[in-house]
C-alpha atoms as a PDB file:
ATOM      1  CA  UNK A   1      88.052 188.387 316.063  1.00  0.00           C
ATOM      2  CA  UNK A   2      91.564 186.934 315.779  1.00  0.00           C
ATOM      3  CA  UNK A   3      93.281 189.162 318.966  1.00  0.00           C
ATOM      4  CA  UNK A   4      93.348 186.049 320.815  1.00  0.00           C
ATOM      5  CA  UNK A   5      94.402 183.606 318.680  1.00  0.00           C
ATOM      6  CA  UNK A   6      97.488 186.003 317.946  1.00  0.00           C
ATOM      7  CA  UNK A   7      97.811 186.280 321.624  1.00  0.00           C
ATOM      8  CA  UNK A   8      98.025 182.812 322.117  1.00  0.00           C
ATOM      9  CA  UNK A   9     101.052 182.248 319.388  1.00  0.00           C
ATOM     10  CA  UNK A  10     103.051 184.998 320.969  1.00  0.00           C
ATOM     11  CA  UNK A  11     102.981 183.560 324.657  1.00  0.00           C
ATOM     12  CA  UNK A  12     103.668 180.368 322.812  1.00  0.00           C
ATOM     13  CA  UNK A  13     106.806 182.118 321.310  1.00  0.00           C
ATOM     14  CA  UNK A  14     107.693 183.833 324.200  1.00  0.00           C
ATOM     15  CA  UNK A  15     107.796 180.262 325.812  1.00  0.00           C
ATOM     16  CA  UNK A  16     110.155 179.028 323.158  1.00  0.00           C
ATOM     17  CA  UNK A  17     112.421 182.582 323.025  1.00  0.00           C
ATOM     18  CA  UNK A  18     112.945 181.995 326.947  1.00  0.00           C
ATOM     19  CA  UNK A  19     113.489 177.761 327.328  1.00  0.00           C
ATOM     20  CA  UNK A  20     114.704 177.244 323.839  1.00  0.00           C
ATOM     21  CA  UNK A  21     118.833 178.392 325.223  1.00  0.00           C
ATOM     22  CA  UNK A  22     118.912 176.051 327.963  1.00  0.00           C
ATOM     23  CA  UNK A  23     116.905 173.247 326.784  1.00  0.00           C
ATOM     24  CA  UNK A  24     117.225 169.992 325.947  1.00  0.00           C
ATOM     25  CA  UNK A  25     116.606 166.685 325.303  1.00  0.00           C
ATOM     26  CA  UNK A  26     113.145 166.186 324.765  1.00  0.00           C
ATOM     27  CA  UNK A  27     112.319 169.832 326.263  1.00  0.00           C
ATOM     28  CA  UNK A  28     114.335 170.908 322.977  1.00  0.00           C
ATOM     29  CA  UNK A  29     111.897 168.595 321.105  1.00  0.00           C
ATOM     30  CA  UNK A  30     108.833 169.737 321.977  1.00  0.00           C
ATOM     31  CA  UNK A  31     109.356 173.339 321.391  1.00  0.00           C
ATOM     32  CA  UNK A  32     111.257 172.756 318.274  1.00  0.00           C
ATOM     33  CA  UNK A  33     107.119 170.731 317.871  1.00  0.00           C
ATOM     34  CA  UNK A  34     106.013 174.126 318.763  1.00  0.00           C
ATOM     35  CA  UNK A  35     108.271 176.266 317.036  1.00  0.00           C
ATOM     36  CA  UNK A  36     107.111 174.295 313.748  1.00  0.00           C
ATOM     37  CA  UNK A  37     103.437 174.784 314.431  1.00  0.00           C
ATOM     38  CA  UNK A  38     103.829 178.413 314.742  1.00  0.00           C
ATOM     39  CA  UNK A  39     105.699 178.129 311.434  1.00  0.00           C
ATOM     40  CA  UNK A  40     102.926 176.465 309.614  1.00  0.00           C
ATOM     41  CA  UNK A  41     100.462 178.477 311.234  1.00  0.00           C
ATOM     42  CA  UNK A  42     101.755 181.970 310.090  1.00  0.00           C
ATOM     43  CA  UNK A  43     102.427 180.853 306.710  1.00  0.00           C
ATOM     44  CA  UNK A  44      98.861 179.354 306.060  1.00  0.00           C
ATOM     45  CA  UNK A  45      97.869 182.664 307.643  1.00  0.00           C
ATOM     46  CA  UNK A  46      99.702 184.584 305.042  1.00  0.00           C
ATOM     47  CA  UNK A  47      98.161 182.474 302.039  1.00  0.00           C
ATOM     48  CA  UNK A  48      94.759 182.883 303.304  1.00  0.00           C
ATOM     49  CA  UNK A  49      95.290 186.509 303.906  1.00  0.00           C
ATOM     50  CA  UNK A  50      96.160 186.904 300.325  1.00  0.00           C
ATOM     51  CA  UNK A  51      92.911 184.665 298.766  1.00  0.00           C
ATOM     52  CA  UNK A  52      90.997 186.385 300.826  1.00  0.00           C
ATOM     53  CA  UNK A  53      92.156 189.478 299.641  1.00  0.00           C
ATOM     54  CA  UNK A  54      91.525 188.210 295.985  1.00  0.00           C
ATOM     55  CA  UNK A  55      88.193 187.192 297.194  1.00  0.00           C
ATOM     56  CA  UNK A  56      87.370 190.396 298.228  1.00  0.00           C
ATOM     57  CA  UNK A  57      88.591 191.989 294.983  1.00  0.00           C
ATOM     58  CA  UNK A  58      86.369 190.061 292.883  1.00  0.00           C
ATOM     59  CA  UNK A  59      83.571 190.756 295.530  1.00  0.00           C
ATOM     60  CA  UNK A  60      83.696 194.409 294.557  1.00  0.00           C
ATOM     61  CA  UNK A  61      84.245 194.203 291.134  1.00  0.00           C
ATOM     62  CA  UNK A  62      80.434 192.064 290.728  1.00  0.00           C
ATOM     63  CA  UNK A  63      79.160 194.352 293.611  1.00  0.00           C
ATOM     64  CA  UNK A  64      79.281 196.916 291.517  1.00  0.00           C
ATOM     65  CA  UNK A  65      77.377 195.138 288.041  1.00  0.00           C
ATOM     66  CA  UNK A  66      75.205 193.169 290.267  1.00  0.00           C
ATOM     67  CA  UNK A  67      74.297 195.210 294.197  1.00  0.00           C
ATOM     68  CA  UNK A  68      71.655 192.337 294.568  1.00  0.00           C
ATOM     69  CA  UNK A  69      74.441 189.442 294.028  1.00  0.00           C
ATOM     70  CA  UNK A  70      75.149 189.327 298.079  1.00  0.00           C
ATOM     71  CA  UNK A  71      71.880 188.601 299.348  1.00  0.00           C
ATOM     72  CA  UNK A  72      72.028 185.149 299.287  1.00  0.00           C
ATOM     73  CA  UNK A  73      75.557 185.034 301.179  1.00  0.00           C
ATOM     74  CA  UNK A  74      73.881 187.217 303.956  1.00  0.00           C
ATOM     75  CA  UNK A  75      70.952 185.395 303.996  1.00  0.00           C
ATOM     76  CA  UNK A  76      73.770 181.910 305.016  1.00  0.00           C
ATOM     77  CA  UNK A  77      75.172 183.908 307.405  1.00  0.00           C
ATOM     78  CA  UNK A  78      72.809 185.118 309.340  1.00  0.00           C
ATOM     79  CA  UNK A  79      71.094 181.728 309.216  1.00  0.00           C
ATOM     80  CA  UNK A  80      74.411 180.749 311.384  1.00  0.00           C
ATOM     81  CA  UNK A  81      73.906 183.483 313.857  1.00  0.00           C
ATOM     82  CA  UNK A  82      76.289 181.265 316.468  1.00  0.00           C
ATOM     83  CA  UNK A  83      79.489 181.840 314.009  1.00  0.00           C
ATOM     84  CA  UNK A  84      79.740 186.025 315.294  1.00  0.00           C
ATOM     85  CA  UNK A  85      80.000 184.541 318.727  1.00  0.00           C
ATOM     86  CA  UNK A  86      83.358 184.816 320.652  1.00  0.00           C
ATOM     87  CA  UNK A  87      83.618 182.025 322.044  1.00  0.00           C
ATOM     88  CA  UNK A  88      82.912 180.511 318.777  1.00  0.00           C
ATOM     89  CA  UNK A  89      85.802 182.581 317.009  1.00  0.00           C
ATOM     90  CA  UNK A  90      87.718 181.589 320.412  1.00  0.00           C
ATOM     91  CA  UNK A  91      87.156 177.871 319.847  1.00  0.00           C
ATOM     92  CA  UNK A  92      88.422 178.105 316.378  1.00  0.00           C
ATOM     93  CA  UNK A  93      91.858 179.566 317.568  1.00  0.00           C
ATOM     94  CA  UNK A  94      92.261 177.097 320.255  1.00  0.00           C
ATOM     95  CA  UNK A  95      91.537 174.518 317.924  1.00  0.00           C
ATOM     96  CA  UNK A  96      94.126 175.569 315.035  1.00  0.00           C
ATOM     97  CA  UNK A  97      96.399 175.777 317.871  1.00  0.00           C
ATOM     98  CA  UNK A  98      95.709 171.898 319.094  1.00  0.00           C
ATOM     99  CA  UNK A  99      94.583 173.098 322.001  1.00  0.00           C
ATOM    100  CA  UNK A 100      92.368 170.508 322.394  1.00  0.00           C
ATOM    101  CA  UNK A 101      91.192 171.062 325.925  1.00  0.00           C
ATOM    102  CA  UNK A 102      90.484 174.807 325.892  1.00  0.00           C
ATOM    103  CA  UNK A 103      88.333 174.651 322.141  1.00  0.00           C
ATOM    104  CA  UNK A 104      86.012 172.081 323.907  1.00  0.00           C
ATOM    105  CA  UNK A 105      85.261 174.473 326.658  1.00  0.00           C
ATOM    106  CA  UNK A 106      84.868 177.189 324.265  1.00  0.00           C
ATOM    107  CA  UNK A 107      82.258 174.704 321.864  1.00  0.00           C
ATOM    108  CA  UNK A 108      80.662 174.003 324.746  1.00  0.00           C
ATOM    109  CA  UNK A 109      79.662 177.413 325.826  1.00  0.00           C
ATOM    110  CA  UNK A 110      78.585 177.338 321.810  1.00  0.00           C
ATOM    111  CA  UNK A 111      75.903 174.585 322.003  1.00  0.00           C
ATOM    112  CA  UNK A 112      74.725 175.621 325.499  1.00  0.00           C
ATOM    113  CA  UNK A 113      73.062 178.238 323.544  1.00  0.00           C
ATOM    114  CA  UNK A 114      73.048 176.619 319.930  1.00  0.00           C
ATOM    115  CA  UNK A 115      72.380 172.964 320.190  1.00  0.00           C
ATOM    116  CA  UNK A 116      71.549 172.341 317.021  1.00  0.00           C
ATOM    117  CA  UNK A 117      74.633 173.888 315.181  1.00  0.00           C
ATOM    118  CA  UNK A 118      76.161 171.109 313.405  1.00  0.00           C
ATOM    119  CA  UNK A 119      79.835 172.808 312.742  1.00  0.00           C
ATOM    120  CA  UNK A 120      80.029 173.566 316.533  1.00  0.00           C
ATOM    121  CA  UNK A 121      79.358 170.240 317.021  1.00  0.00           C
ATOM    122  CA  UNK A 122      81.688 168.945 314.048  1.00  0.00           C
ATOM    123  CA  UNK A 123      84.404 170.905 315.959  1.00  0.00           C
ATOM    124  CA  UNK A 124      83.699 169.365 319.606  1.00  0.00           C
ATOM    125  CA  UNK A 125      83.815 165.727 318.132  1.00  0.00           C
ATOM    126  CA  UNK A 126      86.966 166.400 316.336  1.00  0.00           C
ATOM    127  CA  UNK A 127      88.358 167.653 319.348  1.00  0.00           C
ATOM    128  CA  UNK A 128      87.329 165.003 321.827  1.00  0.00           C
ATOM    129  CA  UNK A 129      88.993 162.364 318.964  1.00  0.00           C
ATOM    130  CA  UNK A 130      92.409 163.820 318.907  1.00  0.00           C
ATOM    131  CA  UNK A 131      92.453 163.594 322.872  1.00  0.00           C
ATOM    132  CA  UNK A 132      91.427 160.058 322.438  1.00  0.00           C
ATOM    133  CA  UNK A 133      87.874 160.609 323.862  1.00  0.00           C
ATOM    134  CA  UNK A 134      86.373 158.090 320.818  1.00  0.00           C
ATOM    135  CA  UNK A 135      82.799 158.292 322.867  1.00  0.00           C
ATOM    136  CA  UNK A 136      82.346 161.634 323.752  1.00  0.00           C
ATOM    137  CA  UNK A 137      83.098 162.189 320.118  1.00  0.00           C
ATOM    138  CA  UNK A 138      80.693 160.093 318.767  1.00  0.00           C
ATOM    139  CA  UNK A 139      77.906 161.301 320.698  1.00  0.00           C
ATOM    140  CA  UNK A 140      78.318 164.541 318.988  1.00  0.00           C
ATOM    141  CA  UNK A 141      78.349 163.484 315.345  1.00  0.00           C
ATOM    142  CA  UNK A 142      75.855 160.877 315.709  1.00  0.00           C
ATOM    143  CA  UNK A 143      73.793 164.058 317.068  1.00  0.00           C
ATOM    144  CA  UNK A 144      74.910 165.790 313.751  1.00  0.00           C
ATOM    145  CA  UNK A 145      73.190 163.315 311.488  1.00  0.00           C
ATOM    146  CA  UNK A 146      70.157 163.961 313.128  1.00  0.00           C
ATOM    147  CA  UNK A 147      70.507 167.473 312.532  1.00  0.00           C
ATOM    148  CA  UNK A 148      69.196 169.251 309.629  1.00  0.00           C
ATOM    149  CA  UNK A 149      73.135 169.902 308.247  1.00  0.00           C
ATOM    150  CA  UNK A 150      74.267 169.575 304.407  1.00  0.00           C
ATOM    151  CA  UNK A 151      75.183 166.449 302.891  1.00  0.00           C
ATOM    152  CA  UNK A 152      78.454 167.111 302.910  1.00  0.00           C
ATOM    153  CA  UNK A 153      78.894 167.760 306.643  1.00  0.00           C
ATOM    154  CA  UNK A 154      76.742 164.713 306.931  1.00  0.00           C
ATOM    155  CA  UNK A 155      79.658 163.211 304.709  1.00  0.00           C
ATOM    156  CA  UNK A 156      82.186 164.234 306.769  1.00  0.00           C
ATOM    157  CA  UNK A 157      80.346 163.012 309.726  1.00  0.00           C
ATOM    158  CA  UNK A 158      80.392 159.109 308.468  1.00  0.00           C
ATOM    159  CA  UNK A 159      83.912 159.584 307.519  1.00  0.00           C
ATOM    160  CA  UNK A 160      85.092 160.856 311.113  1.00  0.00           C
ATOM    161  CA  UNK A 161      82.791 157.915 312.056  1.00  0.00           C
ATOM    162  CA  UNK A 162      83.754 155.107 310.187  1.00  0.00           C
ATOM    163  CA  UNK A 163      87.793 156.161 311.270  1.00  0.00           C
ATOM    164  CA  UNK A 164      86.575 155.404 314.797  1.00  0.00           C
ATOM    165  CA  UNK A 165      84.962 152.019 314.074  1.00  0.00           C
ATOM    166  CA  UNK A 166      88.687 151.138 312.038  1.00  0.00           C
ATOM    167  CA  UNK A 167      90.176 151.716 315.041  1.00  0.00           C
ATOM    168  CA  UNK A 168      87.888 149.593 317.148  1.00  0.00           C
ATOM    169  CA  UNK A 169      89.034 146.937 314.237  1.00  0.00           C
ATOM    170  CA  UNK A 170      85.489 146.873 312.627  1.00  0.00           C
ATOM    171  CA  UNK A 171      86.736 147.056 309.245  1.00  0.00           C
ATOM    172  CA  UNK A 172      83.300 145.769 308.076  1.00  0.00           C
ATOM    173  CA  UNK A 173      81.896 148.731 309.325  1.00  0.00           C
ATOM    174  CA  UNK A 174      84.630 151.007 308.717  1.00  0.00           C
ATOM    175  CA  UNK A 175      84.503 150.237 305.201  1.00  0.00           C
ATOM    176  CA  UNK A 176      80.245 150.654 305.172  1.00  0.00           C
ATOM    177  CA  UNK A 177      80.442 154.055 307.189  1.00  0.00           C
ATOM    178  CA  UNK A 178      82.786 155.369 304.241  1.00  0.00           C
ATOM    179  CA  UNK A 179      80.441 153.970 301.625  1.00  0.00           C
ATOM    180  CA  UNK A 180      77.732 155.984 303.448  1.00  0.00           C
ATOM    181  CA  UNK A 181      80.009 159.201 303.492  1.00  0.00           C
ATOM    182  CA  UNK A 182      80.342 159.034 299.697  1.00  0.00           C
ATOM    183  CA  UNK A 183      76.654 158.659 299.205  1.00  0.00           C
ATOM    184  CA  UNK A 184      76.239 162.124 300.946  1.00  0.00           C
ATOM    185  CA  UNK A 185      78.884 163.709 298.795  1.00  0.00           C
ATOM    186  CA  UNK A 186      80.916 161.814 296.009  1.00  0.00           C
ATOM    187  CA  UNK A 187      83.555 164.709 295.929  1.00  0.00           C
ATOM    188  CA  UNK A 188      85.315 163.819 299.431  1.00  0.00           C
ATOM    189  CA  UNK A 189      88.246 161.989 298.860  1.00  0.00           C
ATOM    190  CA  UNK A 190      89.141 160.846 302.700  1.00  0.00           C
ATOM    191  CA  UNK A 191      86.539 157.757 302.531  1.00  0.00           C
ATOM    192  CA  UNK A 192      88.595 156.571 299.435  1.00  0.00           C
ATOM    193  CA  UNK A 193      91.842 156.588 301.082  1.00  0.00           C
ATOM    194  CA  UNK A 194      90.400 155.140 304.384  1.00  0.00           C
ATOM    195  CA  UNK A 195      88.840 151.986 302.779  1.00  0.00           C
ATOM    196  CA  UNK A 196      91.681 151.546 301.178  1.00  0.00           C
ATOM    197  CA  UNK A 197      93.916 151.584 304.334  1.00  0.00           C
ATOM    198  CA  UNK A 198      90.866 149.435 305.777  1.00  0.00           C
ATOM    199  CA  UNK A 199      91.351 146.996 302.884  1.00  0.00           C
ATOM    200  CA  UNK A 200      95.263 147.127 302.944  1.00  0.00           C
ATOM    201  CA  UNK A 201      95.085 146.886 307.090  1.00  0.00           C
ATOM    202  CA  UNK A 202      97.699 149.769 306.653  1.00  0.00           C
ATOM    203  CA  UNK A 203      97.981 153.552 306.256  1.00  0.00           C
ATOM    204  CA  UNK A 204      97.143 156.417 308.082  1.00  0.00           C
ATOM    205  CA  UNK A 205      92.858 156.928 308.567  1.00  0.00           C
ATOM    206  CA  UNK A 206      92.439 160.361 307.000  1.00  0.00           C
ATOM    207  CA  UNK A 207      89.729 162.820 309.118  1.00  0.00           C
ATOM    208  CA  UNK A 208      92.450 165.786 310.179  1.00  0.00           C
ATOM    209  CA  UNK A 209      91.531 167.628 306.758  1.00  0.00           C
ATOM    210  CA  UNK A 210      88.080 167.756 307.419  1.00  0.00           C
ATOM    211  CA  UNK A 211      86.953 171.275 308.597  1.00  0.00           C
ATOM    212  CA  UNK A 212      89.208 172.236 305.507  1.00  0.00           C
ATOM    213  CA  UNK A 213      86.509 170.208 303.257  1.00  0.00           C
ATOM    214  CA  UNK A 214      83.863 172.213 304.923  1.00  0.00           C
ATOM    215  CA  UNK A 215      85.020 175.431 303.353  1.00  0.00           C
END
């Protein structure tokens, strides 16, 4: 599942091991960007490596009071058949690695055969925004909310959506889209900080943290 994502950060450090000696200027910069993103990337690796090691520990410890405890858990996943996919799994590692271009042409291979899977979609809309494609981005969440997804993907959705009517300078509607997004689920905390920053005029719009929220 995660060969090619591991693939993909060791031509990236291959890249950097050979340019990095002669380099310069703003060559130096951008794989000092990379080298950085590598960093992050293996330590967040390591820390979810170890809870999901934890996670697994207590899994076995109620497995064995309570065999029957998993069904439910099985029953979600299989009702999300398109997450075993590889070019699912594929999109995902492009994606972590802001490889914007290549995790929309893995999504897309996703939908052709899922259409209705919300988090696929979640993940092509998020995409298309950091590439600056604001309307190919919000054809796909305003697909999502007419999808039968949880209210706090819905959430997320009017979040993402009210970050992209900010920057259109439609605070008005900024500010009512991240209204909306608490309605679905009072626990996100992005919509706060956004109609704040809407209010202020200043700040940074908060949506990068949102397939984090999902989990």
């Amino acid at each position: 599942m995660f060969q090619h994502v591991f693939a993909e950060m060791n031509d990236m450090l291959d890249e950097i091991i050979k340019r990095y000696p002669s380099a310069e200027g703003l060559s130096k910069q951008e794989l000092l960007q990379k080298w950085n993103l590598l960093k992050r990337m293996s330590d967040g690796m390591i820390d979810e490596w170890l809870m999901f090691e934890e996670k697994m520990s207590q899994v076995r410890e109620r497995e064995l009071e309570k065999p029957a405890s998993l069904e439910p858990e099985q029953e979600a996943v299989t009702a999300l058949p398109e997450l075993h996919l590889e070019c699912f799994s594929r999109g995902q590692g492009y994606f972590k690695l802001q490889m914007y271009p290549q995790a929309i042409m893995q999504f897309s291979r996703v939908v052709t055969d899922y259409p209705e899977s919300a988090l696929t979609r979640f993940y092509l809309a998020l995409a298309h925004l950091n590439l600056e494609q604001t309307e190919e981005a919000g054809i796909h969440l305003q697909r999502i909310m007419h999808l039968n997804g949880s209210p706090r993907l819905k959430g997320l959705v009017c979040n993402v959506l009210g970050c992209i009517e900010a920057k259109l300078e439609n605070p008005d509607g900024a500010c009512s889209l991240f209204a909306q997004a608490l309605q679905y689920d009072p626990t996100l905390t992005e919509p706060l900080y956004n109609m704040e920053a809407c209010r202020l005029n200043s700040g940074k719009l908060q949506y990068a943290n949102q397939l984090t929220a999902l989990n």
